[in-house]
C-alpha atoms as a PDB file:
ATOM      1  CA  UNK A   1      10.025   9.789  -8.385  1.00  0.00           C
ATOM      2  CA  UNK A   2      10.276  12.846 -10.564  1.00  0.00           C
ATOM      3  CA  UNK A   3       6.616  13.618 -12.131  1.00  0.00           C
ATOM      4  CA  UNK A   4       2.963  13.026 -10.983  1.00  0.00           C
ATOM      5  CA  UNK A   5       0.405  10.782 -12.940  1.00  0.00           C
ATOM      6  CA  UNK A   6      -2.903  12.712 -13.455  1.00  0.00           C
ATOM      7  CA  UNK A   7      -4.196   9.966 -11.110  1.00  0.00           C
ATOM      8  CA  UNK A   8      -2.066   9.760  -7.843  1.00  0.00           C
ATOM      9  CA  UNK A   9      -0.434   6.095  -7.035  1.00  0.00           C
ATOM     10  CA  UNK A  10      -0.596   5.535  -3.500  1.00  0.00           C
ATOM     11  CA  UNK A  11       1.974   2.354  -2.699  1.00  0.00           C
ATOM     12  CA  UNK A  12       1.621   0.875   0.707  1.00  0.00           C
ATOM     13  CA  UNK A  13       4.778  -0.868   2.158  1.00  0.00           C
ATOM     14  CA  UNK A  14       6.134  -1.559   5.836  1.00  0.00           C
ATOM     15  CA  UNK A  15       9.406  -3.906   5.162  1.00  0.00           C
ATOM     16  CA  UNK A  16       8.605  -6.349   7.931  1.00  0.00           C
ATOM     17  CA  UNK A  17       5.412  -8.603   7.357  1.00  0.00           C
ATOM     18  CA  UNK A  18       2.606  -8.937   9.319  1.00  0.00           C
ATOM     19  CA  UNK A  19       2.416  -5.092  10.402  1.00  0.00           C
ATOM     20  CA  UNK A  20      -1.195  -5.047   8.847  1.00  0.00           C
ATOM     21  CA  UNK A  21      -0.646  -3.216   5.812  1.00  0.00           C
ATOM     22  CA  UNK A  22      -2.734  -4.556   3.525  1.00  0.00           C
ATOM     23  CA  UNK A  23      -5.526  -4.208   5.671  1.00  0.00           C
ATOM     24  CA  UNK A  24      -4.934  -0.378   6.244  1.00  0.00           C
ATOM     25  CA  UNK A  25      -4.528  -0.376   2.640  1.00  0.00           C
ATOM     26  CA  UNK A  26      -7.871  -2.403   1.780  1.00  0.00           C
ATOM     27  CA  UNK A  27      -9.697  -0.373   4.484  1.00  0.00           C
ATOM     28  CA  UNK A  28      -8.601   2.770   2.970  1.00  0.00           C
ATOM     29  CA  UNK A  29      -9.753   1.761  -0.384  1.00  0.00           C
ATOM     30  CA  UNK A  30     -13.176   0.558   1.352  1.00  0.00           C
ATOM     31  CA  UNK A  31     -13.356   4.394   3.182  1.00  0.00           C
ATOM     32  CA  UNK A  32     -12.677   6.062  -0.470  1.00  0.00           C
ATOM     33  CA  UNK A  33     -14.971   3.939  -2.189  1.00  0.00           C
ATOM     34  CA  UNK A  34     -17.913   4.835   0.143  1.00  0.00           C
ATOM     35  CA  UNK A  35     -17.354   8.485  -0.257  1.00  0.00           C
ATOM     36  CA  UNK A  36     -17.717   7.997  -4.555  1.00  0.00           C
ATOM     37  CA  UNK A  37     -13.837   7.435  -5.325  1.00  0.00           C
ATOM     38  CA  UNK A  38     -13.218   5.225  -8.001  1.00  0.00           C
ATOM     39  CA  UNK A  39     -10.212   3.094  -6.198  1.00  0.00           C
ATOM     40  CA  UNK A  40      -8.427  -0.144  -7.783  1.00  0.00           C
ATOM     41  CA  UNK A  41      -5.561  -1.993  -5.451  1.00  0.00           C
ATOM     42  CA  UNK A  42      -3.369  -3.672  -6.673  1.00  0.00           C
ATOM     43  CA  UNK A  43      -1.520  -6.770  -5.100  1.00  0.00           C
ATOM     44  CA  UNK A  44       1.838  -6.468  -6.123  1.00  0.00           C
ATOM     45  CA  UNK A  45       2.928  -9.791  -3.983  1.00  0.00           C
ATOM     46  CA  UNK A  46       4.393 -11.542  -7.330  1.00  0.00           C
ATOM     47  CA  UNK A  47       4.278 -15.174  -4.783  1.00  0.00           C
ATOM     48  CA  UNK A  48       2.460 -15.455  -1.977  1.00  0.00           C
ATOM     49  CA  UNK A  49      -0.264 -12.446  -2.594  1.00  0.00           C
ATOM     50  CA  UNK A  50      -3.103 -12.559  -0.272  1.00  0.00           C
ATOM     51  CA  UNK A  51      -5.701  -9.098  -0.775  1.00  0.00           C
ATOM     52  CA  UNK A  52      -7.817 -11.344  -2.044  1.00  0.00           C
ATOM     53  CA  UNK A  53      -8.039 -13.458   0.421  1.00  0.00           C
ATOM     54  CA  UNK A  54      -8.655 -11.320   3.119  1.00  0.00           C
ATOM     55  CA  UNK A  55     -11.528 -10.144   0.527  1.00  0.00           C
ATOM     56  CA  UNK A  56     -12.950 -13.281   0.462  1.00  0.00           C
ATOM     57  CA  UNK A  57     -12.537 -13.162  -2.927  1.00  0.00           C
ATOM     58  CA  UNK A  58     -12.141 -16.061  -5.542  1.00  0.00           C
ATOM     59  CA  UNK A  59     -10.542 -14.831  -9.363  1.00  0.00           C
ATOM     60  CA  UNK A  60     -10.033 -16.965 -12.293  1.00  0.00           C
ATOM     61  CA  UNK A  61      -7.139 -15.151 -13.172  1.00  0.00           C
ATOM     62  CA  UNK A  62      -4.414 -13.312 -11.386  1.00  0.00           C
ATOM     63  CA  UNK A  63      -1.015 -11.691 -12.137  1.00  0.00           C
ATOM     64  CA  UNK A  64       0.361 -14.735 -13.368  1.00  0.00           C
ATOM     65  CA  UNK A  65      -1.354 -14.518 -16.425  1.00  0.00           C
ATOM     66  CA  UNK A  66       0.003 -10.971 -17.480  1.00  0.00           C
ATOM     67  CA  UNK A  67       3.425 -12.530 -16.381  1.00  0.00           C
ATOM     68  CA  UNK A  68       2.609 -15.230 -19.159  1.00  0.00           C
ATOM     69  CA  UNK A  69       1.336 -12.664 -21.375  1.00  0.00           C
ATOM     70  CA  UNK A  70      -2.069 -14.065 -21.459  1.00  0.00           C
ATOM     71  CA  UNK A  71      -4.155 -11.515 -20.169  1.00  0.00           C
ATOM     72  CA  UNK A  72      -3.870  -7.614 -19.425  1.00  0.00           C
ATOM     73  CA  UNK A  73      -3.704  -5.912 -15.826  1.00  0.00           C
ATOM     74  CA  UNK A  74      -8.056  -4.954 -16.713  1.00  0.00           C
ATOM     75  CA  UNK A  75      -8.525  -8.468 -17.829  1.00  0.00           C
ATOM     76  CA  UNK A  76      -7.578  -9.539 -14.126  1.00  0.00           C
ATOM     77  CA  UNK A  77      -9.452  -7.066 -12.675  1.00  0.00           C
ATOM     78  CA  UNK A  78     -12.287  -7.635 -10.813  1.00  0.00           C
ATOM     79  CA  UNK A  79     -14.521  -5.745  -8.771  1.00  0.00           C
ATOM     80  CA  UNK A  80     -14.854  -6.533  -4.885  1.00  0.00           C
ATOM     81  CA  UNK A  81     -18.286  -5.946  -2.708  1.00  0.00           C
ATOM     82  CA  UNK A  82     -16.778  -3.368  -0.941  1.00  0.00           C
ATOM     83  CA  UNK A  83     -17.015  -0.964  -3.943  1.00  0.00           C
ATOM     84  CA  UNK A  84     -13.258  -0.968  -4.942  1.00  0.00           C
ATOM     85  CA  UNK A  85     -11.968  -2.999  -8.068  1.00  0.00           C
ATOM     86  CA  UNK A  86      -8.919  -5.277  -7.339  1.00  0.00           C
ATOM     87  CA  UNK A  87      -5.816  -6.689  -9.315  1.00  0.00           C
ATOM     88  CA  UNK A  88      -4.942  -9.542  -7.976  1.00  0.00           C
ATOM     89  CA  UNK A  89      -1.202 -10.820  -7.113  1.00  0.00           C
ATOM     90  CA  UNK A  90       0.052 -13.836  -8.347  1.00  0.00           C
ATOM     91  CA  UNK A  91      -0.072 -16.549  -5.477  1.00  0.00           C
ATOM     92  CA  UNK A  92       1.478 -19.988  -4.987  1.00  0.00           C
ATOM     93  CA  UNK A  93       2.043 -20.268  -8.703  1.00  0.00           C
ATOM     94  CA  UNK A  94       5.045 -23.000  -9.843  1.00  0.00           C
ATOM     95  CA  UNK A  95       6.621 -22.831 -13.283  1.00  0.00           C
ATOM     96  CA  UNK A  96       7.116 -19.196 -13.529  1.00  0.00           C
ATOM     97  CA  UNK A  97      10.199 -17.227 -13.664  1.00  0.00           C
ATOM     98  CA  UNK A  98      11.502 -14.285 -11.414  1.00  0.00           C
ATOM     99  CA  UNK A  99      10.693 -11.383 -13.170  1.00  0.00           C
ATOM    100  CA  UNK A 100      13.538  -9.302 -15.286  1.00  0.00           C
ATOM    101  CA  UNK A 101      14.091  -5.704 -14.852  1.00  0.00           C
ATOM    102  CA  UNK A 102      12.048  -4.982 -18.401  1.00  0.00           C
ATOM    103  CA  UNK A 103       9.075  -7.166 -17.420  1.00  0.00           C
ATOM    104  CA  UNK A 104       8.928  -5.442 -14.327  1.00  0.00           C
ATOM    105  CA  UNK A 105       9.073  -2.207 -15.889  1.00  0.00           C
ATOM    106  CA  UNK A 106       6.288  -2.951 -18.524  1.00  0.00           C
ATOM    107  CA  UNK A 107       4.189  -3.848 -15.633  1.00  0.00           C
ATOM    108  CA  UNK A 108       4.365  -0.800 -13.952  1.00  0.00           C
ATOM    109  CA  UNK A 109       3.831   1.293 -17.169  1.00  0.00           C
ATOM    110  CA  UNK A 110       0.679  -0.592 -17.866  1.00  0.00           C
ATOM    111  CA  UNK A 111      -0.438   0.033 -14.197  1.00  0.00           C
ATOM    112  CA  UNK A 112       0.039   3.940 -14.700  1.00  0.00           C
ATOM    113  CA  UNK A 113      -2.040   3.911 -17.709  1.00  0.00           C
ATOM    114  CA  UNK A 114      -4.782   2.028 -16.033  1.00  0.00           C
ATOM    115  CA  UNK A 115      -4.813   4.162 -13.510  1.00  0.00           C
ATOM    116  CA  UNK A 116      -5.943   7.184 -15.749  1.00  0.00           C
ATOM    117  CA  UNK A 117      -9.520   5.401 -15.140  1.00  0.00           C
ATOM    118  CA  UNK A 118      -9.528   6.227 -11.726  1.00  0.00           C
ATOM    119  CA  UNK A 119      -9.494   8.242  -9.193  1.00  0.00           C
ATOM    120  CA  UNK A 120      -6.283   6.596  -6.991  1.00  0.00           C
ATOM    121  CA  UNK A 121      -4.609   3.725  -7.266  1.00  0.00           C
ATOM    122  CA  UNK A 122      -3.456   1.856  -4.184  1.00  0.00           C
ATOM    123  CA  UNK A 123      -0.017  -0.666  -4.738  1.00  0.00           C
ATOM    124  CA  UNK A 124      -0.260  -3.396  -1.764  1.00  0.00           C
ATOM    125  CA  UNK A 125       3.789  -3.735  -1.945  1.00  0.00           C
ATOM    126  CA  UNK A 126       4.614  -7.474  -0.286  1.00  0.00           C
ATOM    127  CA  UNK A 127       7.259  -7.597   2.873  1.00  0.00           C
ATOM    128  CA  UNK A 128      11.090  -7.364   2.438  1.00  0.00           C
ATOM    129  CA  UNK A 129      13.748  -5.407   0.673  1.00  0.00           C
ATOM    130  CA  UNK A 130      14.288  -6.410  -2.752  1.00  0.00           C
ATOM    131  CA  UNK A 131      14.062  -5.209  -6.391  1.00  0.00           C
ATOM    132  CA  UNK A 132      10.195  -5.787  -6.938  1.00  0.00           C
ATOM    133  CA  UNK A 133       9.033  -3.904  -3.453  1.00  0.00           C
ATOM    134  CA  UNK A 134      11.336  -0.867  -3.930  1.00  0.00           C
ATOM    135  CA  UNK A 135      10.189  -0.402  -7.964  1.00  0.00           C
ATOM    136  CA  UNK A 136       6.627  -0.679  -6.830  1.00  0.00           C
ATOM    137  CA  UNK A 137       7.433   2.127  -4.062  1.00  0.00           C
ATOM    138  CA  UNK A 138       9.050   4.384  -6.907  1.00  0.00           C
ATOM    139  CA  UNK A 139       6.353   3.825  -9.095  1.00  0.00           C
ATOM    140  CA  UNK A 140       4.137   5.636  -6.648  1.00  0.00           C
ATOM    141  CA  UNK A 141       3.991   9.651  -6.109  1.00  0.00           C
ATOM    142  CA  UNK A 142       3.818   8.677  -2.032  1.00  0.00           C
ATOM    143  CA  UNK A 143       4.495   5.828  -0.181  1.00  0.00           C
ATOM    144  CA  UNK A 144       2.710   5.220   3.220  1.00  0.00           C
ATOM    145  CA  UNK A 145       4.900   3.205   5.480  1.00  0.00           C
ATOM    146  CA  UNK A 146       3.301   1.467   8.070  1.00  0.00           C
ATOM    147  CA  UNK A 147       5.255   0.239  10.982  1.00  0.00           C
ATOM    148  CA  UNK A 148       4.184  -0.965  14.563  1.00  0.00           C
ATOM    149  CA  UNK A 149       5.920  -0.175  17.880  1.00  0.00           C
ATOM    150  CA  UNK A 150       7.802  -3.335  17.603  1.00  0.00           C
ATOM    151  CA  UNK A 151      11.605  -2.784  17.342  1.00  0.00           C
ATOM    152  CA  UNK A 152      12.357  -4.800  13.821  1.00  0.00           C
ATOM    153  CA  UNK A 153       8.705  -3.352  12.508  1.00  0.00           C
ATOM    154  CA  UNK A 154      10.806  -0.115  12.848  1.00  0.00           C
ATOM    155  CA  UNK A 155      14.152  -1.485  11.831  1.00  0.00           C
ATOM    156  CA  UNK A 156      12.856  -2.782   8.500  1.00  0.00           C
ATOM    157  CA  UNK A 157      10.698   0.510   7.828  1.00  0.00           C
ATOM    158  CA  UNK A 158      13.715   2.897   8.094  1.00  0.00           C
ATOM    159  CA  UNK A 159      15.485   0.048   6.266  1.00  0.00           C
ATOM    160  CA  UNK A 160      13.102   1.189   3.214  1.00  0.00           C
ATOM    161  CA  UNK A 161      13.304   4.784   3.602  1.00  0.00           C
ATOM    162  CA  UNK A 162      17.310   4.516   3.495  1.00  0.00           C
ATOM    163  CA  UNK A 163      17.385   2.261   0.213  1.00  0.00           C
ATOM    164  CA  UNK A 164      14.898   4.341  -1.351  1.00  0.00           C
ATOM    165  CA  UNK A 165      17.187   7.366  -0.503  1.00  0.00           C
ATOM    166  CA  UNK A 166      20.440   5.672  -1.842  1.00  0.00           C
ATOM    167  CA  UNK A 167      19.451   4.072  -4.229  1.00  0.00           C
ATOM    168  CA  UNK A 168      16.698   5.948  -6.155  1.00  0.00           C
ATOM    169  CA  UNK A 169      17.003   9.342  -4.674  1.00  0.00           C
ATOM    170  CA  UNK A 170      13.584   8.478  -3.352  1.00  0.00           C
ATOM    171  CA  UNK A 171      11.817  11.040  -0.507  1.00  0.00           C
ATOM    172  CA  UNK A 172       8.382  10.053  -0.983  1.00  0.00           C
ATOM    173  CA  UNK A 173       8.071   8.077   2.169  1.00  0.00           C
ATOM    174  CA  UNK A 174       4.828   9.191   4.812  1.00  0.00           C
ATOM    175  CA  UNK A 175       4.595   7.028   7.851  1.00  0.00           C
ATOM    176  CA  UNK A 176       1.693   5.533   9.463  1.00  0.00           C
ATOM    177  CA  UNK A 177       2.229   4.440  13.110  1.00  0.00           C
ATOM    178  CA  UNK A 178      -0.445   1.197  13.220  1.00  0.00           C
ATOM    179  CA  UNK A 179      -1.667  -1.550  16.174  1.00  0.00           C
ATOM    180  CA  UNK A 180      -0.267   1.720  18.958  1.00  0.00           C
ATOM    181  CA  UNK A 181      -1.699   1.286  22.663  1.00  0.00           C
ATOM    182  CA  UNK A 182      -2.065   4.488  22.988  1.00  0.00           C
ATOM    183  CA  UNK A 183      -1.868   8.183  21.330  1.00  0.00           C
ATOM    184  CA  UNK A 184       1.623   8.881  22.964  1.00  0.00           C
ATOM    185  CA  UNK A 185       3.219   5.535  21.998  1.00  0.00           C
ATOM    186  CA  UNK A 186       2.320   5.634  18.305  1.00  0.00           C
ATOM    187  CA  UNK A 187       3.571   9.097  17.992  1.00  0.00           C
ATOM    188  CA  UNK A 188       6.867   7.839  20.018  1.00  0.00           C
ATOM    189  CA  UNK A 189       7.280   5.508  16.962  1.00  0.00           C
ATOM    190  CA  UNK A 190       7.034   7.273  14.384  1.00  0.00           C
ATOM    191  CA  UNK A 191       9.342   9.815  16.506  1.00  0.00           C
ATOM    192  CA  UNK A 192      11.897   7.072  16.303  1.00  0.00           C
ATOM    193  CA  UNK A 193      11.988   6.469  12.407  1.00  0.00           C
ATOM    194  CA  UNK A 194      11.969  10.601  11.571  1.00  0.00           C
ATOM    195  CA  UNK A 195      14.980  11.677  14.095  1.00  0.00           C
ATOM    196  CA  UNK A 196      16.622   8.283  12.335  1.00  0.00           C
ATOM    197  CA  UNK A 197      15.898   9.572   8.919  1.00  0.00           C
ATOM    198  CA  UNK A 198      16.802  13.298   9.801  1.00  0.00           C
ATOM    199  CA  UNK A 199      19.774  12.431  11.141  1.00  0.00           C
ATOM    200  CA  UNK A 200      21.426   9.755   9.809  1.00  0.00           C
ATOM    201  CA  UNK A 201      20.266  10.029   6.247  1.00  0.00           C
ATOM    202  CA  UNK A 202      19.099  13.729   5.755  1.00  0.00           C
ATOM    203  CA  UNK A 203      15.799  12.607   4.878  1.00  0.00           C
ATOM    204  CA  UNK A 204      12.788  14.503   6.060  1.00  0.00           C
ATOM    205  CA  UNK A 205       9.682  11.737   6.604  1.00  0.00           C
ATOM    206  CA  UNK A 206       6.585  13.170   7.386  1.00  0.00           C
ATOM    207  CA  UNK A 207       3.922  10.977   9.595  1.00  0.00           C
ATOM    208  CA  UNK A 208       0.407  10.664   7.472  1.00  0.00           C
ATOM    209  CA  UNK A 209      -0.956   9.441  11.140  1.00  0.00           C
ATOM    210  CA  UNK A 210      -1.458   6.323  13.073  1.00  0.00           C
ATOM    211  CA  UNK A 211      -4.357   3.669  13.798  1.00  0.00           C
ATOM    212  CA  UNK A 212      -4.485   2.481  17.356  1.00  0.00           C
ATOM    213  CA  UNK A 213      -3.993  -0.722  18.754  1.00  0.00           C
ATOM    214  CA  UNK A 214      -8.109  -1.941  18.672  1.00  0.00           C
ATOM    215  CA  UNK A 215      -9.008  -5.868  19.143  1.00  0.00           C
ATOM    216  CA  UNK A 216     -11.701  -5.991  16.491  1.00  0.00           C
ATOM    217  CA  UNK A 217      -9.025  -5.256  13.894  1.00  0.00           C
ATOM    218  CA  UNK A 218      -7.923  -8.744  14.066  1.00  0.00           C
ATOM    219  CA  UNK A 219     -10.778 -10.033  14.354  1.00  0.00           C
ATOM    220  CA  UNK A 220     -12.479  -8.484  11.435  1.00  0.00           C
ATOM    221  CA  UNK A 221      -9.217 -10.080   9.464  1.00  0.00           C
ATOM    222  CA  UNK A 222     -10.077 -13.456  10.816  1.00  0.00           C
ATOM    223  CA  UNK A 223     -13.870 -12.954   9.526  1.00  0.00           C
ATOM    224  CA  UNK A 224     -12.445 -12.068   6.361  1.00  0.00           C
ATOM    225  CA  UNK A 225     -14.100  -8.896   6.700  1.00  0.00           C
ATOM    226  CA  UNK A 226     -13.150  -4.892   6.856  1.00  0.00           C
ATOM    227  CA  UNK A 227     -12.431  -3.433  10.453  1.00  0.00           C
ATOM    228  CA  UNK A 228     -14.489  -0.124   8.481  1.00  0.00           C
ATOM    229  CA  UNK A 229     -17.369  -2.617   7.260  1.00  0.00           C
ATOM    230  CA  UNK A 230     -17.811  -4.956  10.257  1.00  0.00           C
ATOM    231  CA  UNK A 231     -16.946  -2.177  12.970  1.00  0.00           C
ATOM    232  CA  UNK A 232     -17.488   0.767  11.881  1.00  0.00           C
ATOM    233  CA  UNK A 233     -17.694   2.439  15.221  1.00  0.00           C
ATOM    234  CA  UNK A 234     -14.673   1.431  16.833  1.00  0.00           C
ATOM    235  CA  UNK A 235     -10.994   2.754  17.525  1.00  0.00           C
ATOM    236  CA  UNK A 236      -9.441   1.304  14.764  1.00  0.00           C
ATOM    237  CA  UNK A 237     -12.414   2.684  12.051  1.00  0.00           C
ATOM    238  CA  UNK A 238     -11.897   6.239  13.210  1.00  0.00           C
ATOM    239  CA  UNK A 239      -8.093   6.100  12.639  1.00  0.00           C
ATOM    240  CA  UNK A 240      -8.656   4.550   9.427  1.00  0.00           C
ATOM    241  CA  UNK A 241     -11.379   7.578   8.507  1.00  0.00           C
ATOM    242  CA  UNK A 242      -9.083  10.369   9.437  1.00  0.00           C
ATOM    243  CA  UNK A 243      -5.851   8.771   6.583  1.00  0.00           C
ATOM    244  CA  UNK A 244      -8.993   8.343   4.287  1.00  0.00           C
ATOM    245  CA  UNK A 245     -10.131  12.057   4.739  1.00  0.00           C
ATOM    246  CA  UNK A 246      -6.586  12.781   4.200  1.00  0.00           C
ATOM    247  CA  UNK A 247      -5.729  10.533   1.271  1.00  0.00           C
ATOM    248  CA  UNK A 248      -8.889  12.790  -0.170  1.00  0.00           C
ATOM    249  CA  UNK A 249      -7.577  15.817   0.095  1.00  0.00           C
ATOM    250  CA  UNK A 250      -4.434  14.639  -1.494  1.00  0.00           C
ATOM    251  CA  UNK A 251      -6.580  13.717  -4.575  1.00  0.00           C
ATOM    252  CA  UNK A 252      -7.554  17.524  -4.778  1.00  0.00           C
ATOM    253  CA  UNK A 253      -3.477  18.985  -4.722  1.00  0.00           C
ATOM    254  CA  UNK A 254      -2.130  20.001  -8.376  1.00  0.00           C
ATOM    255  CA  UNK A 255      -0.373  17.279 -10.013  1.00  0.00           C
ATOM    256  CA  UNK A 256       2.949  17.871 -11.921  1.00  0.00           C
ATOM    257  CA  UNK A 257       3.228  16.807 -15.405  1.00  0.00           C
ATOM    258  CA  UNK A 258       4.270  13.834 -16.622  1.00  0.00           C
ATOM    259  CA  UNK A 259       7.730  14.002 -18.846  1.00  0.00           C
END
């Protein structure tokens, strides 16, 4: 990405599914919320889209609807009880057409200029490798990858990083080692990915941090619930408040100019 909005886009992404990215992302939202951010997420799964879900969340309207052209990213937006506003992804919806490059593109400018009316934006990017997760990533001024020690979580995130660098000339990429059983393995994972990167690619990735491996993370996900919100004094939830303390202080850096 070559220029800065005067709000920062934060897109989360991790290739492989099932990493728990959009719960670091909706936790991290939760975290900036409490501490007077104005936050909105947006789900940018354009099928099988789910933030709201794990919300416990019900919309009238969803993504679908600006896809159709019969409502507006704010008209969809709706604001959750844990103090950040969401856009909700399009889910399970039949009848409606891949999205073109210029659709996709109009999307994404509308999202910048809704996000002059806060103070971050977080992109949920869905799993895999194609068109729609890697514009989402280079619609952001950072991308936090989240990976897991498991070997194909790690496959799929440097699989990112490199088609971000071919193809876009995209360096943006931050790592977050998440689910790690201890200290010493996540930072062995994220090792793994930036000597990969550095080596094979030229690309330096910095690591943002990790969240350790914590058993009421699921199970706040199960209850539909925040791992911050429902245990706020656990493993996990301190993790979680040290990216949020440093997602802040990225809010404070000097932005470039847009052009």
């Amino acid at each position: 990405m070559t220029s800065f909005q005067s709000t920062p886009i934060f897109a989360f992404a991790s290739g492989k599914g099932g990493v728990g990215k959009t719960s670091i992302c909706l936790n991290l939202a939760h975290l900036l919320a409490k501490k007077g951010k104005k936050v909105a997420v947006f789900d940018g799964d354009f099928g099988l889209a789910n933030a709201d879900v794990q919300l416990g969340l019900t919309t009238e309207k969803d993504l679908s609807d600006v896809l159709r052209g019969q409502a507006t990213l704010q008209d969809i937006m709706v604001k959750s009880d844990k103090g950040f506003w969401l856009i909700p992804g399009r889910s399970g919806t039949q009848n409606l057409p891949f999205m073109n490059a210029l659709q996709r593109h109009n999307l994404l400018e509308e999202l910048k200029q809704l996000a002059a009316s806060f103070d971050a934006v977080f992109i949920d990017v869905p799993a895999g490798l194609d068109e729609n997760v890697l514009s989402l990533c280079t619609c952001a001024d950072k991308t936090l990858l989240v990976t897991t020690p498991d070997p194909s979580a790690i496959t799929d995130a440097y699989a990112i990083i490199k088609l971000l660098a071919k193809r876009y000339d995209n360096q943006s990429c931050h790592l977050i080692a998440n689910q790690a059983a201890s200290v010493t393995e996540g930072q062995q994972t994220a090792t793994k990915i930036v000597t990969a990167a550095k080596n094979f690619l030229g690309v330096s990735v910095p690591v943002f941090g990790q969240v350790p491996y914590d058993r009421n993370y699921a199970a706040a996900v199960k209850m539909q619930q925040l791992v911050t919100q429902a245990f706020p004094n656990t493993k996990a939830s301190e993790g979680l408040s040290t990216l949020a303390n440093q997602i802040i202080d990225n809010l404070d850096y000097p932005r470039r100019l847009t052009g």
